[in-house]
Every structure is written in C-alpha cells, then in structure tokens.
C-alpha atoms as a PDB file:
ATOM      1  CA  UNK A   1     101.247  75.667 138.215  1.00  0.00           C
ATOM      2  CA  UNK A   2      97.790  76.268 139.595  1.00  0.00           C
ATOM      3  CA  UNK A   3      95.345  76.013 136.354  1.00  0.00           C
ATOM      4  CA  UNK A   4      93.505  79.866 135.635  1.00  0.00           C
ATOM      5  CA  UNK A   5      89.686  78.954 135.487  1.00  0.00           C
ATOM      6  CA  UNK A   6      88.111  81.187 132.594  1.00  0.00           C
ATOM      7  CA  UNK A   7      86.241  84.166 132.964  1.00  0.00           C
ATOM      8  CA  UNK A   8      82.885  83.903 133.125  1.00  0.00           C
ATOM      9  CA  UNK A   9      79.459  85.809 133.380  1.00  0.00           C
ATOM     10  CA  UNK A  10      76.969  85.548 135.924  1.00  0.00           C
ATOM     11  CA  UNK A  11      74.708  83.853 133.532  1.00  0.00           C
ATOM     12  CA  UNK A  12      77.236  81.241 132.057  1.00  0.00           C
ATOM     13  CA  UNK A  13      77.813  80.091 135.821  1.00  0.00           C
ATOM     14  CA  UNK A  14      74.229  79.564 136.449  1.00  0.00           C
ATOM     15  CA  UNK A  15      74.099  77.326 132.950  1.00  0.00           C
ATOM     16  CA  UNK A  16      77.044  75.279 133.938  1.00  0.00           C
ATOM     17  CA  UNK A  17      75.949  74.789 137.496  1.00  0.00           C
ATOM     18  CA  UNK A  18      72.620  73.505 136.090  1.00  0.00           C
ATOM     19  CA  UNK A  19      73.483  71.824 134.237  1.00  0.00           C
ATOM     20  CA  UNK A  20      75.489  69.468 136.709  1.00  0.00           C
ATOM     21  CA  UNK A  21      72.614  68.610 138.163  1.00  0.00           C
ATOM     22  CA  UNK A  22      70.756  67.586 135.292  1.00  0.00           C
ATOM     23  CA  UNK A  23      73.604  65.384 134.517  1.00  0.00           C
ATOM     24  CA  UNK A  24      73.543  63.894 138.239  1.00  0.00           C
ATOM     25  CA  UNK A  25      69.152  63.504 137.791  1.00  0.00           C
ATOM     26  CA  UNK A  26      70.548  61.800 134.380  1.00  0.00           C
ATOM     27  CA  UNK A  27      73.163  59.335 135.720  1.00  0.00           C
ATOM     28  CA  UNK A  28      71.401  58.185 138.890  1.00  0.00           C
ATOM     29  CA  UNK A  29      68.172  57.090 136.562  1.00  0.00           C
ATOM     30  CA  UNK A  30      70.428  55.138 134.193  1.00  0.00           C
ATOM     31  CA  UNK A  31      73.071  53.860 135.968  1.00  0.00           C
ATOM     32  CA  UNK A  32      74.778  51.923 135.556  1.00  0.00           C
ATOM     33  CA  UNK A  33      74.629  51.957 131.732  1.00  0.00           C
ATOM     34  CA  UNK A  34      74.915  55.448 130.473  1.00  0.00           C
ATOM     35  CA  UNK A  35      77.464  57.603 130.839  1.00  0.00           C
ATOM     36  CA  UNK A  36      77.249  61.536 131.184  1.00  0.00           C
ATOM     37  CA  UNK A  37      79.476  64.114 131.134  1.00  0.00           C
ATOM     38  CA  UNK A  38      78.971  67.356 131.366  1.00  0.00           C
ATOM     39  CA  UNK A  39      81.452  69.514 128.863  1.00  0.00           C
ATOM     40  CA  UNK A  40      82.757  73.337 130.195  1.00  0.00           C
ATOM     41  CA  UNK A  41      83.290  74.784 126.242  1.00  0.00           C
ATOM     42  CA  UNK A  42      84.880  77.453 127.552  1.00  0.00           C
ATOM     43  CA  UNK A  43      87.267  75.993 128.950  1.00  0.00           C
ATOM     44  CA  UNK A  44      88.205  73.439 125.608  1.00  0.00           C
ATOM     45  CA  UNK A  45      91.756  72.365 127.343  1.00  0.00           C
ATOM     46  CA  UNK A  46      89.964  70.805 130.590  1.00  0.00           C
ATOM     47  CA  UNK A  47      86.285  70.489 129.082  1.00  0.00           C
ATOM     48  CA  UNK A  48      84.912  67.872 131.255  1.00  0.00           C
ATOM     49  CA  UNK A  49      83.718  69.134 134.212  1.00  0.00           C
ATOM     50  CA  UNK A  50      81.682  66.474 135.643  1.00  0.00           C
ATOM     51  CA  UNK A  51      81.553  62.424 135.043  1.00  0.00           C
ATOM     52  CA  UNK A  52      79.067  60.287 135.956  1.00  0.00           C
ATOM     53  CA  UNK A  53      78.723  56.279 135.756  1.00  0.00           C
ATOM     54  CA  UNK A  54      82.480  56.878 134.197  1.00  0.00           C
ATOM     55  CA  UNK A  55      82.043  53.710 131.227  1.00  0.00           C
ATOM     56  CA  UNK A  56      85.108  55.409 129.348  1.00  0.00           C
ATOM     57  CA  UNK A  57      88.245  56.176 130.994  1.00  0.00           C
ATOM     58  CA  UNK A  58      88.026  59.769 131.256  1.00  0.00           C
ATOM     59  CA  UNK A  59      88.717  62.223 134.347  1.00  0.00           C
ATOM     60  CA  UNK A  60      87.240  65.885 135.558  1.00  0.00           C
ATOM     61  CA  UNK A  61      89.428  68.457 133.637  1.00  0.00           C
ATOM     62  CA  UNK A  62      90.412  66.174 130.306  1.00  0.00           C
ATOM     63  CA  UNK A  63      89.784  68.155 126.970  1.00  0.00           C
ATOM     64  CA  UNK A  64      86.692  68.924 124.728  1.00  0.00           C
ATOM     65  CA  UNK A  65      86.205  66.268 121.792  1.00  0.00           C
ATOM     66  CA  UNK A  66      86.270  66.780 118.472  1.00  0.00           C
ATOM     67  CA  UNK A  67      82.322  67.595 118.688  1.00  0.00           C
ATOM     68  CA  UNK A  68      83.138  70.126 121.653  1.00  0.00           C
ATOM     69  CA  UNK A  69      85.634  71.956 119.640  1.00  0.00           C
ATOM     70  CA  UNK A  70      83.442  72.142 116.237  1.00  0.00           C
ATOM     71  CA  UNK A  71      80.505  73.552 118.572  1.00  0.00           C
ATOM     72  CA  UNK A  72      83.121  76.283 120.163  1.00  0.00           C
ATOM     73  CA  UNK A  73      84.084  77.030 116.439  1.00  0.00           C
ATOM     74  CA  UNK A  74      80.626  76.983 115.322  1.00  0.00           C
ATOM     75  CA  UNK A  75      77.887  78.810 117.014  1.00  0.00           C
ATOM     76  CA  UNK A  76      75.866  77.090 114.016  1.00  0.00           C
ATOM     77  CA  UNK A  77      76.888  73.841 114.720  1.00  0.00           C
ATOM     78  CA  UNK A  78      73.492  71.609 116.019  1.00  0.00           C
ATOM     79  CA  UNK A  79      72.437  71.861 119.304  1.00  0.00           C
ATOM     80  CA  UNK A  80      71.323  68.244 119.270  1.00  0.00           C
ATOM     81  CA  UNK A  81      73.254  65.360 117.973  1.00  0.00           C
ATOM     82  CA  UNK A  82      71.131  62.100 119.172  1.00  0.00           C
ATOM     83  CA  UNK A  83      71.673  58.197 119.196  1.00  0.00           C
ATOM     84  CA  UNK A  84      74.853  58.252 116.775  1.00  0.00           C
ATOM     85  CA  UNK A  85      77.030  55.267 117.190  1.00  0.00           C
ATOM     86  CA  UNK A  86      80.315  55.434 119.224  1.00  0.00           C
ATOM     87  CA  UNK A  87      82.965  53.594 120.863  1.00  0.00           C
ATOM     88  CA  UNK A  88      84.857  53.676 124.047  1.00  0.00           C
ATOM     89  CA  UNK A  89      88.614  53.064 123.944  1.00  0.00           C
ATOM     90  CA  UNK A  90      88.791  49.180 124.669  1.00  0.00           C
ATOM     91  CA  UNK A  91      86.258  48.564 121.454  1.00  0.00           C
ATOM     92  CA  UNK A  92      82.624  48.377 123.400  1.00  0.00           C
ATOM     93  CA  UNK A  93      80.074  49.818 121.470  1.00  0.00           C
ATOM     94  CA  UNK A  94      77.883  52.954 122.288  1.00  0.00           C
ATOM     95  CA  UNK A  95      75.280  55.003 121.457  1.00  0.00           C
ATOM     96  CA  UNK A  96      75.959  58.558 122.210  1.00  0.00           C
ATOM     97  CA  UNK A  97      73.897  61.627 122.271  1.00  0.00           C
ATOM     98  CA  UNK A  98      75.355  64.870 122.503  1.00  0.00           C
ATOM     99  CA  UNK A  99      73.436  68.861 123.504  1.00  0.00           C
ATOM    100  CA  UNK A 100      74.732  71.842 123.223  1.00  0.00           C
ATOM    101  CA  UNK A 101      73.980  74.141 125.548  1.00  0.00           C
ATOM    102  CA  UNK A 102      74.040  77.843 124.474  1.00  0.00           C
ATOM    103  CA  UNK A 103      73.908  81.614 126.586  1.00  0.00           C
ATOM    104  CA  UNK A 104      71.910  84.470 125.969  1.00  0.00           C
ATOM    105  CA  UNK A 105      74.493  85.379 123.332  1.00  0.00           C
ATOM    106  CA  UNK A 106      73.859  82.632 121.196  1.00  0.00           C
ATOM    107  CA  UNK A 107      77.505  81.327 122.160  1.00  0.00           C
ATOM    108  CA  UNK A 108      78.338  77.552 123.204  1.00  0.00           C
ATOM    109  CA  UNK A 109      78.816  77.187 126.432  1.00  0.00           C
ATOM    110  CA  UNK A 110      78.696  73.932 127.291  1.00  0.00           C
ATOM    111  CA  UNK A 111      77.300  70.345 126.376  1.00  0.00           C
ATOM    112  CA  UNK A 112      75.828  67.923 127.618  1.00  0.00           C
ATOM    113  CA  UNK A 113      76.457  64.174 126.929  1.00  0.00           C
ATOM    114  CA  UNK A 114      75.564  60.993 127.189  1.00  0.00           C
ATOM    115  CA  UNK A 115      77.324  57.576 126.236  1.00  0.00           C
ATOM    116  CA  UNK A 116      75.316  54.086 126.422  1.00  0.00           C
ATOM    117  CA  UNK A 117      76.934  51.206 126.789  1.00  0.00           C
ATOM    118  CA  UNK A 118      75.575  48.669 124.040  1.00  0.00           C
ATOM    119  CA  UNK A 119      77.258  45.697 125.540  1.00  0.00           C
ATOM    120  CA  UNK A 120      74.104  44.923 127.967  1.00  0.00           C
ATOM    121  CA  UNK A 121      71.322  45.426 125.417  1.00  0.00           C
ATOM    122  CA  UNK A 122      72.921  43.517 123.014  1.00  0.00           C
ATOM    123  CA  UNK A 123      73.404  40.627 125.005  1.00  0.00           C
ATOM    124  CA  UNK A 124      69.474  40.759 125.888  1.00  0.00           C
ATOM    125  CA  UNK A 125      68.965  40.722 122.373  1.00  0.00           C
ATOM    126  CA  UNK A 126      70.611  37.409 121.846  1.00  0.00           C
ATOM    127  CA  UNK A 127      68.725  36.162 125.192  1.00  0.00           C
ATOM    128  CA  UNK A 128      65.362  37.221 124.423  1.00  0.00           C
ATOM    129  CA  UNK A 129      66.111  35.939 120.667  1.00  0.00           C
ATOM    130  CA  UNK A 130      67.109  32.589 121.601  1.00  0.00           C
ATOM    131  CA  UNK A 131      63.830  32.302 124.017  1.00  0.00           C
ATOM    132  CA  UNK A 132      61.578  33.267 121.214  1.00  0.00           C
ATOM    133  CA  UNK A 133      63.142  30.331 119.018  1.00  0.00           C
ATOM    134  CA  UNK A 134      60.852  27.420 118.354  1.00  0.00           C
ATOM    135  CA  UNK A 135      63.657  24.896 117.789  1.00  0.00           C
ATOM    136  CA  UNK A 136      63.371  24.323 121.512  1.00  0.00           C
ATOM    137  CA  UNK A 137      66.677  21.653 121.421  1.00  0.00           C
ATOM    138  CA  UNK A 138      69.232  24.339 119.208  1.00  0.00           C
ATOM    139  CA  UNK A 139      68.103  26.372 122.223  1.00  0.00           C
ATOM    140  CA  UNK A 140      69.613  24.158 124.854  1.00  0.00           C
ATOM    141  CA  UNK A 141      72.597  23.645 122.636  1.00  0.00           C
ATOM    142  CA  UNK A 142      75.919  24.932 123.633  1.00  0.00           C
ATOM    143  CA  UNK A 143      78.738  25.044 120.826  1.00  0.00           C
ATOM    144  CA  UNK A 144      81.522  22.288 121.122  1.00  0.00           C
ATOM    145  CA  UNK A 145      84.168  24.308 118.981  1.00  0.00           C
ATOM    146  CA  UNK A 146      87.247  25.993 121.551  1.00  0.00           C
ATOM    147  CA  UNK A 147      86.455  29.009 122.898  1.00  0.00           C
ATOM    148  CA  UNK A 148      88.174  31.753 121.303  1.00  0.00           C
ATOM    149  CA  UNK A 149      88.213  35.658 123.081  1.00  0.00           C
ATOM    150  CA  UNK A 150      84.705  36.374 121.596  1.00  0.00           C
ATOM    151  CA  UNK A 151      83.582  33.436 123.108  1.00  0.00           C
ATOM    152  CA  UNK A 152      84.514  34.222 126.595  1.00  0.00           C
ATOM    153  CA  UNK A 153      83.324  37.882 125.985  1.00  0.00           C
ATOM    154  CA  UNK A 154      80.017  36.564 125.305  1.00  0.00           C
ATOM    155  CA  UNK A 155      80.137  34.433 128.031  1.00  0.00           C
ATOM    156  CA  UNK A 156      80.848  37.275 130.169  1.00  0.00           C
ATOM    157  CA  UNK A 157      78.706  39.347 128.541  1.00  0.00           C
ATOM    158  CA  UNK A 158      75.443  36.983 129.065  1.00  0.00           C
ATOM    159  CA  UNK A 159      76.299  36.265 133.233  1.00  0.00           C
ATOM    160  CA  UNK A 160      76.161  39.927 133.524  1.00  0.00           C
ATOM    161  CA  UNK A 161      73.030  40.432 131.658  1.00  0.00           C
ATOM    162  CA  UNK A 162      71.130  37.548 133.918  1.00  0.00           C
ATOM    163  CA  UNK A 163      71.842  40.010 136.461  1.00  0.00           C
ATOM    164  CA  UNK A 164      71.074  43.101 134.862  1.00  0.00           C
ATOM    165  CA  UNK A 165      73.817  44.828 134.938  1.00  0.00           C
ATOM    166  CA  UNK A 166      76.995  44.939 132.772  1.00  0.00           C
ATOM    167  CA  UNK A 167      80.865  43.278 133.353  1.00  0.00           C
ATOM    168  CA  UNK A 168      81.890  46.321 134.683  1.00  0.00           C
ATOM    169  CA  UNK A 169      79.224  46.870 137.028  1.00  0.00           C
ATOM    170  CA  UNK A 170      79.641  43.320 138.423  1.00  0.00           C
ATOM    171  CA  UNK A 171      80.304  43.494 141.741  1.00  0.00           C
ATOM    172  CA  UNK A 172      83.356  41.438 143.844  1.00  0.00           C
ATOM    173  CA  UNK A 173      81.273  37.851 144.654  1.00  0.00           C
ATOM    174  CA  UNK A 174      79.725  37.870 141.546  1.00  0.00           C
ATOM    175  CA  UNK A 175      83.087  38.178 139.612  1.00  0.00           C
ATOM    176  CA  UNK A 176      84.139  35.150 141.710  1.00  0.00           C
ATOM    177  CA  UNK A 177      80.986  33.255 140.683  1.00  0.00           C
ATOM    178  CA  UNK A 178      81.524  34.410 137.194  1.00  0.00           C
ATOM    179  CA  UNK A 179      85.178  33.220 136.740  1.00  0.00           C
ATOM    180  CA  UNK A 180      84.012  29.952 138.267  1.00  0.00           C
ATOM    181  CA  UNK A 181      81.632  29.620 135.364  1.00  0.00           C
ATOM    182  CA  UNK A 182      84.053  30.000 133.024  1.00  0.00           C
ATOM    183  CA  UNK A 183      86.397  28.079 134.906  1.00  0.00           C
ATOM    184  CA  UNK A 184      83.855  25.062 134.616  1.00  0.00           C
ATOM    185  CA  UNK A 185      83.051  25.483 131.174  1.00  0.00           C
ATOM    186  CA  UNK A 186      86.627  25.265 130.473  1.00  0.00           C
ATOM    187  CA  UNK A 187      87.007  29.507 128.909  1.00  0.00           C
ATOM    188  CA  UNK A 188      90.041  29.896 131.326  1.00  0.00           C
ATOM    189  CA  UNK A 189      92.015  26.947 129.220  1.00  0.00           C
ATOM    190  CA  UNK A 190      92.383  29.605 126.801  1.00  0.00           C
ATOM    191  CA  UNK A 191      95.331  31.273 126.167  1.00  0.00           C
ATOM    192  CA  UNK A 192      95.697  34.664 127.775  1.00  0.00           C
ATOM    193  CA  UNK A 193      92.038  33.737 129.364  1.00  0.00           C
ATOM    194  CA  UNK A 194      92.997  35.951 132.569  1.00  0.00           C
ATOM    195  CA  UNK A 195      94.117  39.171 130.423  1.00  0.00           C
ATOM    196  CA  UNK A 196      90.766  38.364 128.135  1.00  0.00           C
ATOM    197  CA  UNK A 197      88.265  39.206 131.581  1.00  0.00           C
ATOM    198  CA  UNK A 198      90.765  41.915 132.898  1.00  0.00           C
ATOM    199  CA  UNK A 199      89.904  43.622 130.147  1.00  0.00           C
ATOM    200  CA  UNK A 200      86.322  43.038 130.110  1.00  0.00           C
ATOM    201  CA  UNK A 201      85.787  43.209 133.248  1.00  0.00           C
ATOM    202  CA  UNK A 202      88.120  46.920 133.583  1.00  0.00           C
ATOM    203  CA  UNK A 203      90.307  45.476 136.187  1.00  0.00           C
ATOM    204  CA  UNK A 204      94.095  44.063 136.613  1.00  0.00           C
ATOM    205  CA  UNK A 205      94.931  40.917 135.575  1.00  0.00           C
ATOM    206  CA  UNK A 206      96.112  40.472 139.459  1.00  0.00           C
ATOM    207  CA  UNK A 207      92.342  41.012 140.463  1.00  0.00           C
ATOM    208  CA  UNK A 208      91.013  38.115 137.898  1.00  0.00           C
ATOM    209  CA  UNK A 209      93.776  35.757 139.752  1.00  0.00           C
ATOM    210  CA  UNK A 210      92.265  36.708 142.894  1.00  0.00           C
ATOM    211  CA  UNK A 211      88.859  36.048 142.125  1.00  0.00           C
ATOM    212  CA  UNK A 212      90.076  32.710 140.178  1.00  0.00           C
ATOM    213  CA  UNK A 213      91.772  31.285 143.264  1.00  0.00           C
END
C-alpha cells in the first residue's frame, strides 16, 4: 500500500525543502564525522526525510524520536537542544544537537539534527595526550597484558585516527593494512577477533576474512 504523504501548506514545503539543503551544506563540511538528519514532524510515522554521513543505522522514512514526538506534542518544547550526549545502537558515543524548526503558526514542523561521532576525537585525545607526556620511555611503551575487545577497539580506533578519519570511514586497502596490524601485533589471536572489527568496522564478518587473507 502506497504510503499517503501529509498535507501540507505552501509555506511548510518551502521549510522542509530548505531545510534539506542546509543539512546537505552541513554534512559535506563535516563528513565524515557528523551525522544529520533532517526530521519531517508532520509526518511522526516516517520522520526522517533525509540522511546524511548515515553513522547510525537509520533509513529515509523511519519514525520521529522520542525528542521529535515531545516537540510535535509541545509547541513549547525548546527549539534548541545542543551538545547533549548520545549513543548510536552498537555503543559508540555521540554528541548530538537537535533544532526545531517551526512555521508561521508557531507549530513544529520539522528538526534538524546532528549526531557526532566521539570515537575519532577521543582517540586524538589519547594521541595528543600521550605526545604531551614527558616520560618520553612510558610513551614508547606498549602493554604486554592479552588483548581483550577494548584493546583491539582501541587499536582500531588509533589506525583510523592517524588517518583522520574514523573505522567506518576506512576505506577497502586501508582495512587490509589495518587487519595486518593487528594481525602482527597478535589482536586477531583473540577469541571472536574477526566478529570484534566487523563490528567496529560496520561490516560482515565475511568482509574482515577477506581483508585478513
């Protein structure tokens, strides 16, 4: 059954229209770290109208969030939510800021959002921390205890940040240069190594294999 699109006014068009292409500006200047999506809250059951840099799973036409529906109940509700923490389903961390954008009417009509993934950033933070140590030999230190699933994260986490991007950003060769990292550093001797990068990398178990070969 074709889905009905919700009426709209001339004027609500022209803000959701927009409004895309703010969120397309938005994306292109920080990919690939931030997320936006642009939410049609007149439409609540298939909200998301637009994706960019997609960092969490979702597809055009999925439903509002909880913060979509409180601003359709709540003309009220604020306009701007910014930098609150967040989470995307597979447990990476985010920093989220949400606007509401409102008609003539004073009536939500849609929102726009953004979702940054932390994983990067954080992973700088250790880097540029470590450089800035004075104890020059902890610095060229690497830990002797086995490598656990954090461990390999982190691993992942700091190839990807040498190259300024983030493990799902990474793109085929250097996924095969990264799993021969770990493969030399002895990460993929630990158990359920390959299902540990599929899922920080966001790809099938059957790719890692691939790449590992």
């Amino acid at each position: 059954m074709k889905k009905r699109t919700p009426e709209r006014t001339p004027e609500q068009q022209a803000l959701l229209e927009q409004l895309k292409q703010v969120a397309q500006g938005l994306s292109e200047t920080f990919a690939p770290f931030c997320e936006v999506v642009v939410h049609d809250l007149l439409d609540p059951k298939h909200a998301i109208l637009a994706i960019h840099n997609n960092l969490s799973g979702r597809q055009v036409g999925d439903p509002a969030t909880e913060l979509g529906l409180a601003r359709i109940a709540d003309p009220e509700y604020p306009q701007v939510i910014a930098n609150y923490a967040n989470q995307f389903a597979d447990g990476r961390q985010a920093k989220s800021t949400s606007i509401g954008i409102k008609d003539s009417t004073g009536g939500y009509v849609a929102a726009l959002c953004m979702n940054v993934d932390l994983t990067l950033f954080r992973s700088l933070q250790n880097v540029l921390g470590q450089f800035g140590s004075v104890d020059a030999g902890a610095a060229m230190k690497e830990s002797l205890d086995p490598a656990g699933a954090d461990a390999i994260r982190a691993r992942i986490d700091q190839f990807a940040a040498r190259l300024a991007t983030t493990p799902r950003s990474l793109k085929a060769e250097d996924r095969r240069a990264l799993l021969r990292e770990l493969k030399e550093a002895g990460f993929m001797e630990v158990r359920r190594a390959m299902e540990i990068v599929a899922l920080h990398l966001g790809v099938s178990r059957a790719t890692v294999y691939s790449y590992a070969k």
